[in-house]
C-alpha atoms as a PDB file:
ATOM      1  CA  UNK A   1      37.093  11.116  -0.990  1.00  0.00           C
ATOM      2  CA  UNK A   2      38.499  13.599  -3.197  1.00  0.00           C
ATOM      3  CA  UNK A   3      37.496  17.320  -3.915  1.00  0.00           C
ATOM      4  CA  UNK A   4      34.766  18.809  -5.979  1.00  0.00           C
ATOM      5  CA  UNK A   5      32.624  17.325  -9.073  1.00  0.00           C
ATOM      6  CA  UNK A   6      35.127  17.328 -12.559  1.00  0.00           C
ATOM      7  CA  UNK A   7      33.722  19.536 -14.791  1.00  0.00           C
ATOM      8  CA  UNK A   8      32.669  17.200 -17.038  1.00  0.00           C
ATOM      9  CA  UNK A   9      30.721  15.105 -14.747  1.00  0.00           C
ATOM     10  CA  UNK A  10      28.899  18.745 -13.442  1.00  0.00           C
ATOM     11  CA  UNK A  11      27.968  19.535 -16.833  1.00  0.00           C
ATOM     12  CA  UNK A  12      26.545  15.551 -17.566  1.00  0.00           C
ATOM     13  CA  UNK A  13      24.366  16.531 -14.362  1.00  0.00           C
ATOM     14  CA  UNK A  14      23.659  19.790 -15.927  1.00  0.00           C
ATOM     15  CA  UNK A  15      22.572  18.657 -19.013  1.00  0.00           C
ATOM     16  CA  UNK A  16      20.172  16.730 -17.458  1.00  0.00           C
ATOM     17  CA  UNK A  17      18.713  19.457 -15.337  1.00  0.00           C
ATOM     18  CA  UNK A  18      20.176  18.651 -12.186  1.00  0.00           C
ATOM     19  CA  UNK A  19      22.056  20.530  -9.868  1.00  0.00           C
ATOM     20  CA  UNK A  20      25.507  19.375  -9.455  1.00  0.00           C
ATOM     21  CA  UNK A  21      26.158  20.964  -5.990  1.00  0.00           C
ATOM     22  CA  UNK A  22      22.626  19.155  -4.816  1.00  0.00           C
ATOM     23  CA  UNK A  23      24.046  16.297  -6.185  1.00  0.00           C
ATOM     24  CA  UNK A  24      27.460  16.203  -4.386  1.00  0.00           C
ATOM     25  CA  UNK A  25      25.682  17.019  -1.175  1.00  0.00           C
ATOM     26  CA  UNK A  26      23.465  13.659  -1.643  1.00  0.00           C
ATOM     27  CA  UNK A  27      26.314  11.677  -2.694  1.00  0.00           C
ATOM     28  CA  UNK A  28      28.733  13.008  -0.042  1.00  0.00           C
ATOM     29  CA  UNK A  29      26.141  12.323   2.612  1.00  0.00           C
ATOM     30  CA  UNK A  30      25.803   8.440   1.396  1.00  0.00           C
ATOM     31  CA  UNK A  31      29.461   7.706   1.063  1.00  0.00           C
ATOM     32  CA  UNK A  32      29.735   8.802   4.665  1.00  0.00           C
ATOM     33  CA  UNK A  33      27.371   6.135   5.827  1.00  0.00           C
ATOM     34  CA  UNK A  34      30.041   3.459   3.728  1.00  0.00           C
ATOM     35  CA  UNK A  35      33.007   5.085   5.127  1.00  0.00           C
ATOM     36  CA  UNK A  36      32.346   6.234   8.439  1.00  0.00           C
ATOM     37  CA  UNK A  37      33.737   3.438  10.325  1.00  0.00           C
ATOM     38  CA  UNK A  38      36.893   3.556   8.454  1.00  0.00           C
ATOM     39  CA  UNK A  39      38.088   2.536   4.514  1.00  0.00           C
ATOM     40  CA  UNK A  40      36.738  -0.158   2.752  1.00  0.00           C
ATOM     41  CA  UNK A  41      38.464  -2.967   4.465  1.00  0.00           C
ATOM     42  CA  UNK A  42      37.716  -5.957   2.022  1.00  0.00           C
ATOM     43  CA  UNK A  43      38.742  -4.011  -1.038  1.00  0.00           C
ATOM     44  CA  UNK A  44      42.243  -2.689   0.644  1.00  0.00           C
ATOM     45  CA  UNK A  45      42.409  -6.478   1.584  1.00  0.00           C
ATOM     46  CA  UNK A  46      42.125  -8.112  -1.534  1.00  0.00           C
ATOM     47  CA  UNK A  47      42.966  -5.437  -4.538  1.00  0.00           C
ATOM     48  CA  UNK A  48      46.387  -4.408  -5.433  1.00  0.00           C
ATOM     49  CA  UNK A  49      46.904  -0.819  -4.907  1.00  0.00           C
ATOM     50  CA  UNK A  50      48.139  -0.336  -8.794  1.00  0.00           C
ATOM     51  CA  UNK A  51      45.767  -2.684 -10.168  1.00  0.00           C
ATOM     52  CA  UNK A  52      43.264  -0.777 -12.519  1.00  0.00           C
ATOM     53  CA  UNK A  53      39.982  -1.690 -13.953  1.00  0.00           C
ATOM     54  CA  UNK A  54      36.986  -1.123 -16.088  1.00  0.00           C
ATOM     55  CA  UNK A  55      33.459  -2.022 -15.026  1.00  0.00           C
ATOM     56  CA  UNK A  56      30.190  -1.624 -16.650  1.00  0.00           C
ATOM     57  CA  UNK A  57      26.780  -0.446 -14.996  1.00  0.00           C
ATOM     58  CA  UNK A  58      24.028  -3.030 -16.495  1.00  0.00           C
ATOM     59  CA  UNK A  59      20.761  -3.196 -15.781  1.00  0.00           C
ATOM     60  CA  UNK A  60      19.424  -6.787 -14.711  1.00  0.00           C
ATOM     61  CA  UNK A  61      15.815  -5.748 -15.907  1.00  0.00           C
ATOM     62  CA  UNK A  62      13.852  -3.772 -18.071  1.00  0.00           C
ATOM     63  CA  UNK A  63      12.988  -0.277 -16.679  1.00  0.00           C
ATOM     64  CA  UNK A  64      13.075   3.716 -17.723  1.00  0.00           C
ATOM     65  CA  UNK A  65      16.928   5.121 -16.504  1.00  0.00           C
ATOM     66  CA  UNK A  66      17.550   7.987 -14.359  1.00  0.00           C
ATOM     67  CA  UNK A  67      20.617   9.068 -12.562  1.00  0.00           C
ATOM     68  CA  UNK A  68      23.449   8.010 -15.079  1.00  0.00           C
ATOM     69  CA  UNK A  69      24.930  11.010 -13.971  1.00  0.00           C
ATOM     70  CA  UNK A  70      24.698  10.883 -10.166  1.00  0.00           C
ATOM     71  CA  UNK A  71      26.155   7.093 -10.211  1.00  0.00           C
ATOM     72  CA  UNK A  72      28.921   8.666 -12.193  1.00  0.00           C
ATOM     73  CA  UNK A  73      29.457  11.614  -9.316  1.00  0.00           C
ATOM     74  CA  UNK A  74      30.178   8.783  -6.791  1.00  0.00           C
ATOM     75  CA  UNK A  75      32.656   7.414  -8.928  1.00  0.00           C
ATOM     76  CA  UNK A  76      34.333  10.776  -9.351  1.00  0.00           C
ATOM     77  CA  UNK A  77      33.884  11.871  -5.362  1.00  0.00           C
ATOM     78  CA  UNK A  78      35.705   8.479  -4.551  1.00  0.00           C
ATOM     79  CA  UNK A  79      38.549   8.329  -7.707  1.00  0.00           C
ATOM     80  CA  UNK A  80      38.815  11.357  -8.569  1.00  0.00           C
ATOM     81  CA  UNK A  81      40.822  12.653 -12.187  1.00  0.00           C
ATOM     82  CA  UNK A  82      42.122   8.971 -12.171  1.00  0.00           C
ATOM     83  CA  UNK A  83      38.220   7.713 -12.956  1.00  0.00           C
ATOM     84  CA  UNK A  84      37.460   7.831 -16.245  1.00  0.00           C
ATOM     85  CA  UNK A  85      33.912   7.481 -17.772  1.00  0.00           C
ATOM     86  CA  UNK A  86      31.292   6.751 -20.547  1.00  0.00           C
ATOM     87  CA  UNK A  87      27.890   7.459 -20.791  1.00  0.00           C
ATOM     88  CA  UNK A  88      26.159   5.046 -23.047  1.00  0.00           C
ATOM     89  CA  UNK A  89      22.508   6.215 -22.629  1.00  0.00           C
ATOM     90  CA  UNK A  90      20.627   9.064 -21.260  1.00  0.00           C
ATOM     91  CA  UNK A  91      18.196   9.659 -18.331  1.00  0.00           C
ATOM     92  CA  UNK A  92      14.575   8.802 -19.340  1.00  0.00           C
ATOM     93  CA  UNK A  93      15.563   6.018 -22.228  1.00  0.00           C
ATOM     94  CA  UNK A  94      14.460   2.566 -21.857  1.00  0.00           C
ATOM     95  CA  UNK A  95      16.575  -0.446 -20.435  1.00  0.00           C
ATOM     96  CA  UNK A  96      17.553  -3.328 -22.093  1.00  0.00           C
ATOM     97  CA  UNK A  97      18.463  -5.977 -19.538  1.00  0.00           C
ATOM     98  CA  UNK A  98      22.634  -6.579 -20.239  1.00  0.00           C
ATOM     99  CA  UNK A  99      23.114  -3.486 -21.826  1.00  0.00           C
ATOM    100  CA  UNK A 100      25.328  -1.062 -19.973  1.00  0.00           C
ATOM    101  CA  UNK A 101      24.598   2.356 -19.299  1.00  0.00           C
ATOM    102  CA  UNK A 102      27.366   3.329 -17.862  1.00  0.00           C
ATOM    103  CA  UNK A 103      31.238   2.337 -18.178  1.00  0.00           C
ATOM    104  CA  UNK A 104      33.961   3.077 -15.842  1.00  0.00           C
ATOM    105  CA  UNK A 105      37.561   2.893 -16.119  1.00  0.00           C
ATOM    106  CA  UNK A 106      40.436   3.301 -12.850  1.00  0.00           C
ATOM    107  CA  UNK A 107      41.637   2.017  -9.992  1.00  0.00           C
ATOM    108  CA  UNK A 108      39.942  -0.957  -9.296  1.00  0.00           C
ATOM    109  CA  UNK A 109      40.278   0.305  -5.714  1.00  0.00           C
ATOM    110  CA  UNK A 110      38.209   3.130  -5.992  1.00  0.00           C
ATOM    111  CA  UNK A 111      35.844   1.440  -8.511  1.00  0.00           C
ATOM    112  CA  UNK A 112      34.768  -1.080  -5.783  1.00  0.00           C
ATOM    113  CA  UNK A 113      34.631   1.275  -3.288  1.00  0.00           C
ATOM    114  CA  UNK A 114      31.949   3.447  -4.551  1.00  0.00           C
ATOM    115  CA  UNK A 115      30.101   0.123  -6.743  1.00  0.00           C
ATOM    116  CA  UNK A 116      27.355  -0.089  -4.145  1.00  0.00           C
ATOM    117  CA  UNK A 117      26.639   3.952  -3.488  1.00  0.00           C
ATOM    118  CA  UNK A 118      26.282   4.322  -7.006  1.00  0.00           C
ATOM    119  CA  UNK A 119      24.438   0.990  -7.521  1.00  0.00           C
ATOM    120  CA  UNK A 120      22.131   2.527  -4.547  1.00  0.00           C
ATOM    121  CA  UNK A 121      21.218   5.940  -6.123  1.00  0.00           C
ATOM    122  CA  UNK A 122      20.576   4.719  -9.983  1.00  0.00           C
ATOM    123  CA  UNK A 123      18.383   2.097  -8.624  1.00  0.00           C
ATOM    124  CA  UNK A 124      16.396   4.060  -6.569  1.00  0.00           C
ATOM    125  CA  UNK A 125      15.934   6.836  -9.063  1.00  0.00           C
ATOM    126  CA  UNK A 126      15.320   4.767 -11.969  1.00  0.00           C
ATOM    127  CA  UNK A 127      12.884   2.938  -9.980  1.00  0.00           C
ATOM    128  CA  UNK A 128      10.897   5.807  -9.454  1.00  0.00           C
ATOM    129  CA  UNK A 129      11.013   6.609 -13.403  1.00  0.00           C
ATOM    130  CA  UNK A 130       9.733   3.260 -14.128  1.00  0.00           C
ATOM    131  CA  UNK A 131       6.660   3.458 -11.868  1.00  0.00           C
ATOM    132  CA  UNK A 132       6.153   6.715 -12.809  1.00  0.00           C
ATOM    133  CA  UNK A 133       6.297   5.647 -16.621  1.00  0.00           C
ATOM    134  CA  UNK A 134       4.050   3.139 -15.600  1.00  0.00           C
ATOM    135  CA  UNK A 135       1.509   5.594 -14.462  1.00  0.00           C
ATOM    136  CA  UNK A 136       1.789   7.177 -17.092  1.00  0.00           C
ATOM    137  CA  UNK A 137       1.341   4.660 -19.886  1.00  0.00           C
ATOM    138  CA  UNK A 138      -2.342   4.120 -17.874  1.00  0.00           C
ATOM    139  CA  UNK A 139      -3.207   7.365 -18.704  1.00  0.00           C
ATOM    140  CA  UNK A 140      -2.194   8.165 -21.859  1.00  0.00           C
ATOM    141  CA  UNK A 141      -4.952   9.900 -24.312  1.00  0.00           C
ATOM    142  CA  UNK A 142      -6.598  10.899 -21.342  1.00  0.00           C
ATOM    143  CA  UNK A 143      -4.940  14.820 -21.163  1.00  0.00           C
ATOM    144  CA  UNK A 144      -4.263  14.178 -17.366  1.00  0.00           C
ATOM    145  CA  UNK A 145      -0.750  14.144 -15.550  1.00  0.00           C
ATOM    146  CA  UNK A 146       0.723  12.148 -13.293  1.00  0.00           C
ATOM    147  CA  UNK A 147       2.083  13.994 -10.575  1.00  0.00           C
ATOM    148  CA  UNK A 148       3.717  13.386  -7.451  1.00  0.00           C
ATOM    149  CA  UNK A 149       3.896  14.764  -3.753  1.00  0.00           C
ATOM    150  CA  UNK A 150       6.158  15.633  -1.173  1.00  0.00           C
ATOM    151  CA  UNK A 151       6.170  11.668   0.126  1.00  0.00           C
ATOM    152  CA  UNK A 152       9.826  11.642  -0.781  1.00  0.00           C
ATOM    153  CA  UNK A 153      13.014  10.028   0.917  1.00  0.00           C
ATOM    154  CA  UNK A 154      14.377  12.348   3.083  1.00  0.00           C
ATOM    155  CA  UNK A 155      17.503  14.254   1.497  1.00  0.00           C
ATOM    156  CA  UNK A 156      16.289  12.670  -2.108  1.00  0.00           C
ATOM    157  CA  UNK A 157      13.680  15.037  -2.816  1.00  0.00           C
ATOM    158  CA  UNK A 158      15.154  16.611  -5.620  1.00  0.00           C
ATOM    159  CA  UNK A 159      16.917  13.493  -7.110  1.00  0.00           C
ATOM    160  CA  UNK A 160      13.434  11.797  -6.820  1.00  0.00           C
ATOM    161  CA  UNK A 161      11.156  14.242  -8.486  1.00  0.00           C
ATOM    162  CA  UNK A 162      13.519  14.398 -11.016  1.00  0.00           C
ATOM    163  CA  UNK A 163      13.460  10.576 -11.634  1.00  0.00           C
ATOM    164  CA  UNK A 164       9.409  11.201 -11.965  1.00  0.00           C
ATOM    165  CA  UNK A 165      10.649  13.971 -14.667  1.00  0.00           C
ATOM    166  CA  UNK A 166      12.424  11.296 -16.409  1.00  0.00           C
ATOM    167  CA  UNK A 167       9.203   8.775 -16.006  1.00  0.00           C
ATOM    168  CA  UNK A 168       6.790  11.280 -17.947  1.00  0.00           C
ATOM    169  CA  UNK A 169       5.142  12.693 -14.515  1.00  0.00           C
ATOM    170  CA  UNK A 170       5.004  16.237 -13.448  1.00  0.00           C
ATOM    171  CA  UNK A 171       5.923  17.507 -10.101  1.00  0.00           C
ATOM    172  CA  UNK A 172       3.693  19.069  -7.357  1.00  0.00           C
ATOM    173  CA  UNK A 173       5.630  21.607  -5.345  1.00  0.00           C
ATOM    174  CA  UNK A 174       9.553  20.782  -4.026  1.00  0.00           C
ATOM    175  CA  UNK A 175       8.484  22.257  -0.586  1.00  0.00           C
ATOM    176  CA  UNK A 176       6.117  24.079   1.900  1.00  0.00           C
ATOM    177  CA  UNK A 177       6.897  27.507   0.358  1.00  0.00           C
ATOM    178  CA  UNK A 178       6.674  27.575  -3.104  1.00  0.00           C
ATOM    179  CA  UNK A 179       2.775  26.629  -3.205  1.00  0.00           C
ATOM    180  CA  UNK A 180      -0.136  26.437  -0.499  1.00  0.00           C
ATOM    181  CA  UNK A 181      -2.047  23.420   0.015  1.00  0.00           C
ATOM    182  CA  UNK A 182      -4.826  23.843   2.362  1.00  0.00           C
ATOM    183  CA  UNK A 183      -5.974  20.894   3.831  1.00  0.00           C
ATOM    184  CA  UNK A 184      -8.453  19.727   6.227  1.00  0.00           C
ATOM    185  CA  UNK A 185      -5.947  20.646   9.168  1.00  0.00           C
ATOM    186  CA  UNK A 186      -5.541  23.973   7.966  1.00  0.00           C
ATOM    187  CA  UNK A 187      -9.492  24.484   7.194  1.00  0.00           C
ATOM    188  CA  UNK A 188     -10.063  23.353  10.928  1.00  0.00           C
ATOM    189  CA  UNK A 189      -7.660  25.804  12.052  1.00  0.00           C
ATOM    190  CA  UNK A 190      -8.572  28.878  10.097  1.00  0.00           C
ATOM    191  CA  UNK A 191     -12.308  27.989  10.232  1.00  0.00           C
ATOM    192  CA  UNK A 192     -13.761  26.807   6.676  1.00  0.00           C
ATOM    193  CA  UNK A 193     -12.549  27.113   3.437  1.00  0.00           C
ATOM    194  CA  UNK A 194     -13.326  30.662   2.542  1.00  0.00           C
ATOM    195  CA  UNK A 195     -11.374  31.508   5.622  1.00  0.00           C
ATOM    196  CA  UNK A 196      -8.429  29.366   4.550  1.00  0.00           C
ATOM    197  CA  UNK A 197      -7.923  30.596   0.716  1.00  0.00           C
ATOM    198  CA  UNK A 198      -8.733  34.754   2.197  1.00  0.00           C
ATOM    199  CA  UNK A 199      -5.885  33.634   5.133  1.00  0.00           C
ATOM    200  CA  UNK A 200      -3.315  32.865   2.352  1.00  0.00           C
ATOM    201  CA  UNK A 201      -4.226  35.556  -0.171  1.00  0.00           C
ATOM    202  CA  UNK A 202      -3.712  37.631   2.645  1.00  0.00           C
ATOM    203  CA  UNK A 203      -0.371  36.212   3.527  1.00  0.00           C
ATOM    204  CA  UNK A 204       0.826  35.272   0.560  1.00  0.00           C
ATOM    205  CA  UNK A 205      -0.997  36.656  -2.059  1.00  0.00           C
ATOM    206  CA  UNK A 206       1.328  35.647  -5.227  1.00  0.00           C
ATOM    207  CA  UNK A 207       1.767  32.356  -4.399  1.00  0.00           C
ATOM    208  CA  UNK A 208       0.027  28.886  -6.196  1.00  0.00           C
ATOM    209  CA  UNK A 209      -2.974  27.953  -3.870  1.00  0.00           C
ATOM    210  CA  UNK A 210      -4.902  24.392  -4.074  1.00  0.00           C
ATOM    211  CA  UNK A 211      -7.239  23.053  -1.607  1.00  0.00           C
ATOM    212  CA  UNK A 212      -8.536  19.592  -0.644  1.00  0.00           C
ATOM    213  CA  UNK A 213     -11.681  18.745  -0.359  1.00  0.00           C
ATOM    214  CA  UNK A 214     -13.859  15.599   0.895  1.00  0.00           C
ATOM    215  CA  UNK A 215     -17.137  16.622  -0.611  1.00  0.00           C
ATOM    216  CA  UNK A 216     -18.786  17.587  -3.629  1.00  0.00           C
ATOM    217  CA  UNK A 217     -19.598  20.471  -1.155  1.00  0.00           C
ATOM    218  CA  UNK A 218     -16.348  21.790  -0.130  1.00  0.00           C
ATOM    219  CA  UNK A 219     -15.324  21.685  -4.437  1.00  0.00           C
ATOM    220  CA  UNK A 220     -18.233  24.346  -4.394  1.00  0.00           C
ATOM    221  CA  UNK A 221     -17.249  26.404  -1.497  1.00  0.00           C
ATOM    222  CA  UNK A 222     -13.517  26.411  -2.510  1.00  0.00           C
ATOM    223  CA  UNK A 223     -14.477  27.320  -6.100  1.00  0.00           C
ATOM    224  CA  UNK A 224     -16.516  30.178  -5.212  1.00  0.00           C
ATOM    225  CA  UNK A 225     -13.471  31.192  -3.464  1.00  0.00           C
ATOM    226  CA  UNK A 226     -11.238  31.575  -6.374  1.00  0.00           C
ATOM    227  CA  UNK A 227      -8.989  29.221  -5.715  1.00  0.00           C
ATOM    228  CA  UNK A 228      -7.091  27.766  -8.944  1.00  0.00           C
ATOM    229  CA  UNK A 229      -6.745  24.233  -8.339  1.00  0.00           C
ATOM    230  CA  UNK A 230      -8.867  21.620  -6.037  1.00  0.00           C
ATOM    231  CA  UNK A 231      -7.663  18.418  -4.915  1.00  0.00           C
ATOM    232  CA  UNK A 232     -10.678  15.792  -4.447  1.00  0.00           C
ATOM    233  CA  UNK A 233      -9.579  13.814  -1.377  1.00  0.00           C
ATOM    234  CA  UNK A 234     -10.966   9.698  -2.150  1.00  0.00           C
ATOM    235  CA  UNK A 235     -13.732  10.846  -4.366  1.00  0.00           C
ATOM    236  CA  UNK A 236     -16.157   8.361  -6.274  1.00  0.00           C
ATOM    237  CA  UNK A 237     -15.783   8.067 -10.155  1.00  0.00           C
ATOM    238  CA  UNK A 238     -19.248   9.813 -10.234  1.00  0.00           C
ATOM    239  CA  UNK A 239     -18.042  12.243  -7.754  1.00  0.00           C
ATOM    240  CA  UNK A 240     -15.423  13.389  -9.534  1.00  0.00           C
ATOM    241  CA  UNK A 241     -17.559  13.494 -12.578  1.00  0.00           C
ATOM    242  CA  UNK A 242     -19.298  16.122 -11.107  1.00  0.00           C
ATOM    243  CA  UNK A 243     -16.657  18.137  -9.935  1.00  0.00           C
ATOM    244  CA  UNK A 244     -15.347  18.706 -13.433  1.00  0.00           C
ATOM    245  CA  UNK A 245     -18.624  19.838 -14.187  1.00  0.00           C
ATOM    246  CA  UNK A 246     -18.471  22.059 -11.364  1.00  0.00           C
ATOM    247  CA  UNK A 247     -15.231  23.016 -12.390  1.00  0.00           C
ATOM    248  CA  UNK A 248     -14.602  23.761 -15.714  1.00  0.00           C
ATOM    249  CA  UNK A 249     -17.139  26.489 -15.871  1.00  0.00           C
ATOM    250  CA  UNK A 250     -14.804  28.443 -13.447  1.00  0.00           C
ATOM    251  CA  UNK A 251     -11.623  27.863 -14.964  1.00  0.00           C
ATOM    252  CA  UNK A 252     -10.445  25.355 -11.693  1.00  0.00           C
ATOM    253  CA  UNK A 253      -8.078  22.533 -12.311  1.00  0.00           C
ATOM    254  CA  UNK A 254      -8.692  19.314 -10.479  1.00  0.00           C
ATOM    255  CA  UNK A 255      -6.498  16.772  -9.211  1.00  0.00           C
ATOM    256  CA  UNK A 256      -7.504  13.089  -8.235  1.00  0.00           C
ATOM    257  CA  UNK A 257      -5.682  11.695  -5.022  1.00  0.00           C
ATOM    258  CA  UNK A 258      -6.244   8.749  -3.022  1.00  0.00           C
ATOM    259  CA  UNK A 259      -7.310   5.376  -3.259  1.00  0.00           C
ATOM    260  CA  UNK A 260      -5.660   5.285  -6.681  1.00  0.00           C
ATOM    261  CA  UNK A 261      -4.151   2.294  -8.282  1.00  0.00           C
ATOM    262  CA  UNK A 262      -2.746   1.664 -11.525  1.00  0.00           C
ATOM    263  CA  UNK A 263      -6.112  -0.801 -12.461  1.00  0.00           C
ATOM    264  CA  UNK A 264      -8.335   2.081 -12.481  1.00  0.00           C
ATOM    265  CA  UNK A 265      -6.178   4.809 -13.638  1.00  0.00           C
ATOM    266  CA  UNK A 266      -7.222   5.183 -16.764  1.00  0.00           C
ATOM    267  CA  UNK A 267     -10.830   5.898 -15.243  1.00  0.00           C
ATOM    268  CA  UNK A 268     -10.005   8.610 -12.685  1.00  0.00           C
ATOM    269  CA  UNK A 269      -8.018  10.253 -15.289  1.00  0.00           C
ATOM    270  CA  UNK A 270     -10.822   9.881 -18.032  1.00  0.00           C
ATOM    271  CA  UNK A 271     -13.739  11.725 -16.085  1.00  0.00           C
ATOM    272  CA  UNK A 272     -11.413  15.114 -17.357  1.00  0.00           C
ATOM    273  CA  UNK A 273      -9.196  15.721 -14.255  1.00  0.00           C
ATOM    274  CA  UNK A 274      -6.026  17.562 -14.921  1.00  0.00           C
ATOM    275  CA  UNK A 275      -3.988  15.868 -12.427  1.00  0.00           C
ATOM    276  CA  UNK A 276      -3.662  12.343 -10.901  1.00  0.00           C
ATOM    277  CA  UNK A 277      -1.474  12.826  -7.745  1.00  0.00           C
ATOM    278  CA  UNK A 278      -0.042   9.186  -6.730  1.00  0.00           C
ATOM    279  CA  UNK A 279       2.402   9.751  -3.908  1.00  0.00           C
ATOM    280  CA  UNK A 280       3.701   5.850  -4.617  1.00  0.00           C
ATOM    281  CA  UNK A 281       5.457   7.139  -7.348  1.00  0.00           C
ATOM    282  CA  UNK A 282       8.404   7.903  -4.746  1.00  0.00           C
ATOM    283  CA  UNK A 283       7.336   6.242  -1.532  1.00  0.00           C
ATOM    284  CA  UNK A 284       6.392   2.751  -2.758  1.00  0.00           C
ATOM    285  CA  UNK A 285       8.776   2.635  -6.385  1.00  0.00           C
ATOM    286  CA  UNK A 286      10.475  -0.800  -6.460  1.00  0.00           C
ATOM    287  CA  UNK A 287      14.881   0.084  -7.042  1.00  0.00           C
ATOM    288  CA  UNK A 288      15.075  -0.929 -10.588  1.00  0.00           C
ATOM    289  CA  UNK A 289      18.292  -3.988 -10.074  1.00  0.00           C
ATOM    290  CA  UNK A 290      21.396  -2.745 -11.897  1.00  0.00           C
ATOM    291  CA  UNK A 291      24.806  -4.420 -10.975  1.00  0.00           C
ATOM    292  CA  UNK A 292      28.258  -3.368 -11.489  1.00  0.00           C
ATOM    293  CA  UNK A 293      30.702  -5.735 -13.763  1.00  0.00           C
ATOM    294  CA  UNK A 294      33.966  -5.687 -13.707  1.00  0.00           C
ATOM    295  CA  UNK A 295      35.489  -6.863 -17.402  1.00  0.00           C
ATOM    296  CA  UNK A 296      37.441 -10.260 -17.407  1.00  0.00           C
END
């Protein structure tokens, strides 16, 4: 592998609000699992070692992009100045089944070599935009969000909430420290609800604080504890009617989680939640199929 992202492949990740030293990381990490046992032996094999090529990233179906950029870092990491590249659409556009959204030109050595790791990322990320998209559609003229959760991919989280970025969805927090979430666990522990939220104020008493609750009960209790933002835990339609009502008086946003499915969507997020958390939108997101063509 060569040395550090080209500048104009950093600035492509820039641009779309990604951080290229995160992304090098990720990429680094998954060429290692292709190259650990030694070089690509097929390619080495079968390829010329002047021969040069130019392939095209097309999708096979119709989906919502994200990670042009990061497919284009593996190219890069593997060929180095020799790779040359064109973007042809940006992160969060539609697909068009044939239509190539990324061409590469360079050693056809290197191009095959890092086909599959790019194929890998793209997919998965734009996989995630398209469910999340999909979510989205469900809900749209309701004035809720879709938002996701920390059920990411290990090492993907930030490539993954971004691809819900590019879907339309908001994200929840990237980790354990930049927002509380008290949950049943954590009321157990400290001893109710009240005791929770006043453990965490006392702790950390800048910080974003939610709390789930089971009951039309607890949304009461954790209200009249100040908190900002109450996650009902598998409530009823008519349950989570009433929480709004509950709510909105105090100034408390509400997010819907659990049980939720894309056929009754539109409901949750029409009894005047702010937030529909669907952790499927990373751990269950189908990789959207892209291939890599070489031209004849």
């Amino acid at each position: 592998m060569t040395g550090g992202l080209r500048p104009d492949v950093a600035a492509a990740l820039q641009k779309s609000g990604l951080d290229p030293v995160e992304v090098e990381r990720v990429v680094r990490r998954a060429l290692e699992e292709d190259l650990a046992l030694g070089p690509d032996v097929t390619t080495l094999s079968t390829v010329a070692e002047d021969a040069r090529a130019t392939g095209d990233v097309v999708p096979r179906t119709s989906g919502v992009l994200a990670g042009v950029a990061v497919a284009a870092a593996v190219f890069d990491l593997v060929g180095g100045p020799a790779v040359e590249f064109v973007l042809h659409a940006d992160d969060g556009a539609a697909t068009a089944p044939g239509r190539a959204v990324l061409t590469v030109s360079g050693p056809t050595r290197a191009l095959l070599t890092a086909e599959r790791t790019a194929l890998n990322l793209i997919g998965r990320l734009s996989g995630v935009a398209s469910l999340t998209r999909r979510w989205v559609d469900a809900v749209a003229g309701t004035g809720a969000a879709i938002r996701d959760t920390r059920k990411t991919t290990p090492g993907l989280r930030a490539l993954e909430k971004y691809a819900v970025r590019c879907g339309g969805g908001v994200n929840h927090r990237m980790a354990l420290g930049d927002a509380a979430l008290v949950k049943d666990n954590h009321v157990a522990a400290a001893g109710g609800i009240a005791a929770a939220v006043s453990a965490v104020r006392t702790h950390a008493p800048q910080i974003a604080l939610e709390v789930e609750c089971d009951t039309l009960d607890q949304v009461r209790e954790a209200i009249d504890a100040g908190v900002e933002l109450v996650l009902l835990d598998n409530f009823s339609l008519e349950d989570t009617r009433t929480a709004v009502a509950l709510a909105r008086p105090a100034g408390v946003r509400l997010e819907a989680s659990g049980g939720l499915d894309l056929a009754r969507a539109h409901d949750v997020a029409a009894t005047g939640v702010d937030y529909l958390a669907v952790g499927a939108l990373t751990h269950s997101a189908p990789v959207l199929d892209l291939g890599f063509d070489l031209r004849g």
